[in-house]
C-alpha atoms as a PDB file:
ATOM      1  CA  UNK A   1     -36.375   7.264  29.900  1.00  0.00           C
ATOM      2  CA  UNK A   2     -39.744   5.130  30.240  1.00  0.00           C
ATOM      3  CA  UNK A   3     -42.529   7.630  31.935  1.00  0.00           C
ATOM      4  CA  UNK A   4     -45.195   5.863  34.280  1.00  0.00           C
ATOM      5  CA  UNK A   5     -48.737   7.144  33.391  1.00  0.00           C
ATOM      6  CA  UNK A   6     -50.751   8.384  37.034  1.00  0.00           C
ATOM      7  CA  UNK A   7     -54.037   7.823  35.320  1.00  0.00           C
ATOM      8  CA  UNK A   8     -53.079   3.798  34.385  1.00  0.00           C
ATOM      9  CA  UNK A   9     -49.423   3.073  35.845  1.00  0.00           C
ATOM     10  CA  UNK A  10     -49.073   2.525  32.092  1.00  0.00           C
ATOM     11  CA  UNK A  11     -45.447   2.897  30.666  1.00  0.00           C
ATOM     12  CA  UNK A  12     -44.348   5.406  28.057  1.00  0.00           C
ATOM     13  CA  UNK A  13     -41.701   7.412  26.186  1.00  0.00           C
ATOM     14  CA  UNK A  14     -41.600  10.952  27.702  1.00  0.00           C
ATOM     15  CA  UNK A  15     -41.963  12.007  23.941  1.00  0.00           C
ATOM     16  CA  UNK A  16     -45.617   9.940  23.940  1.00  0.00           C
ATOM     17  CA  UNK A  17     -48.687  12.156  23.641  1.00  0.00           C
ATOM     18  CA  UNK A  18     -51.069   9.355  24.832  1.00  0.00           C
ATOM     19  CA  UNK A  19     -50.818  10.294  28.467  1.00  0.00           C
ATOM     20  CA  UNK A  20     -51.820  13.485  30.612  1.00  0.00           C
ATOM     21  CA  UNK A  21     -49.400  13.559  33.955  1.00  0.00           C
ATOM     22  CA  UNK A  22     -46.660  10.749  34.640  1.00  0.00           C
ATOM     23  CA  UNK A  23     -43.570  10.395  36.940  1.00  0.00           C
ATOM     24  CA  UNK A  24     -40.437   9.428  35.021  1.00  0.00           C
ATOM     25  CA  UNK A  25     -39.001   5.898  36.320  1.00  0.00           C
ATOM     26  CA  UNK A  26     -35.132   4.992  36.080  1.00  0.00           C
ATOM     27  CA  UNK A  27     -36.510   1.076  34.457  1.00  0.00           C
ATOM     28  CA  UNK A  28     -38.845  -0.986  33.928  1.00  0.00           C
ATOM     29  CA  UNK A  29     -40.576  -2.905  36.696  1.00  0.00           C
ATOM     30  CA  UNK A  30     -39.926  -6.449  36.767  1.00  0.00           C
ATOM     31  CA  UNK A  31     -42.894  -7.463  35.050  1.00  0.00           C
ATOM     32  CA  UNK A  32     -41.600  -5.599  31.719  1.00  0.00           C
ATOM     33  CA  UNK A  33     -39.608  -8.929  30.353  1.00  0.00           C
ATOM     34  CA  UNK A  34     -39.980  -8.132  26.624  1.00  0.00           C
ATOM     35  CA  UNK A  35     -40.782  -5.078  24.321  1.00  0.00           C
ATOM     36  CA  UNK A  36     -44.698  -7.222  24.245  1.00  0.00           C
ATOM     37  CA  UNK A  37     -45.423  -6.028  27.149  1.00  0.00           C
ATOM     38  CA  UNK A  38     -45.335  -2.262  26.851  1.00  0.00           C
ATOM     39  CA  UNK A  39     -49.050  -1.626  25.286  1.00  0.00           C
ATOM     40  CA  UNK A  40     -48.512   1.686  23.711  1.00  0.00           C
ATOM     41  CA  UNK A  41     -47.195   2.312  20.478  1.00  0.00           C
ATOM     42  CA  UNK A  42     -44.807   4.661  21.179  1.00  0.00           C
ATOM     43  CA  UNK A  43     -42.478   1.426  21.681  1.00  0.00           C
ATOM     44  CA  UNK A  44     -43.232   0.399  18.424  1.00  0.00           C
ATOM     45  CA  UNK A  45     -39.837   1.224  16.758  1.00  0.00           C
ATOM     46  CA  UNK A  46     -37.807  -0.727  19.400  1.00  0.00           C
ATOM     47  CA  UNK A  47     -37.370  -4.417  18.397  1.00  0.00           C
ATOM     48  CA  UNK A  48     -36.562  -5.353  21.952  1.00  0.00           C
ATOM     49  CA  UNK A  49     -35.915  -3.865  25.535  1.00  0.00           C
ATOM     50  CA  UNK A  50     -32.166  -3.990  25.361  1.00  0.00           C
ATOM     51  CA  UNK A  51     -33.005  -1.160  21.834  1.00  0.00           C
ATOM     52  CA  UNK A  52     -34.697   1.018  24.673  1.00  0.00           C
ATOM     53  CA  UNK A  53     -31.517   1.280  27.269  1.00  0.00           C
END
């Protein structure tokens, strides 16, 4: 389940050390349209957003 950061609104996976507080989210906001778009590297073993679901 992504996590959104409340420092950044950044996304991440709730197993992702590079953020301090966040509020789990049930998807991606529309602007997530690719695996590209998530800028931490805790995404990095998913090949594409349909991996993620």
């Amino acid at each position: 389940m992504p996590v959104m950061s409340s420092d950044d609104f950044s996304l991440h996976r709730e197993d992702c050390g590079e953020f301090d507080d966040g509020m789990p989210i049930s998807s991606f906001p529309d602007e997530v349209s690719s695996i590209e778009d998530l800028d931490c590297e805790c995404w990095s073993e998913f090949g594409s957003l349909t991996e993620v679901s």
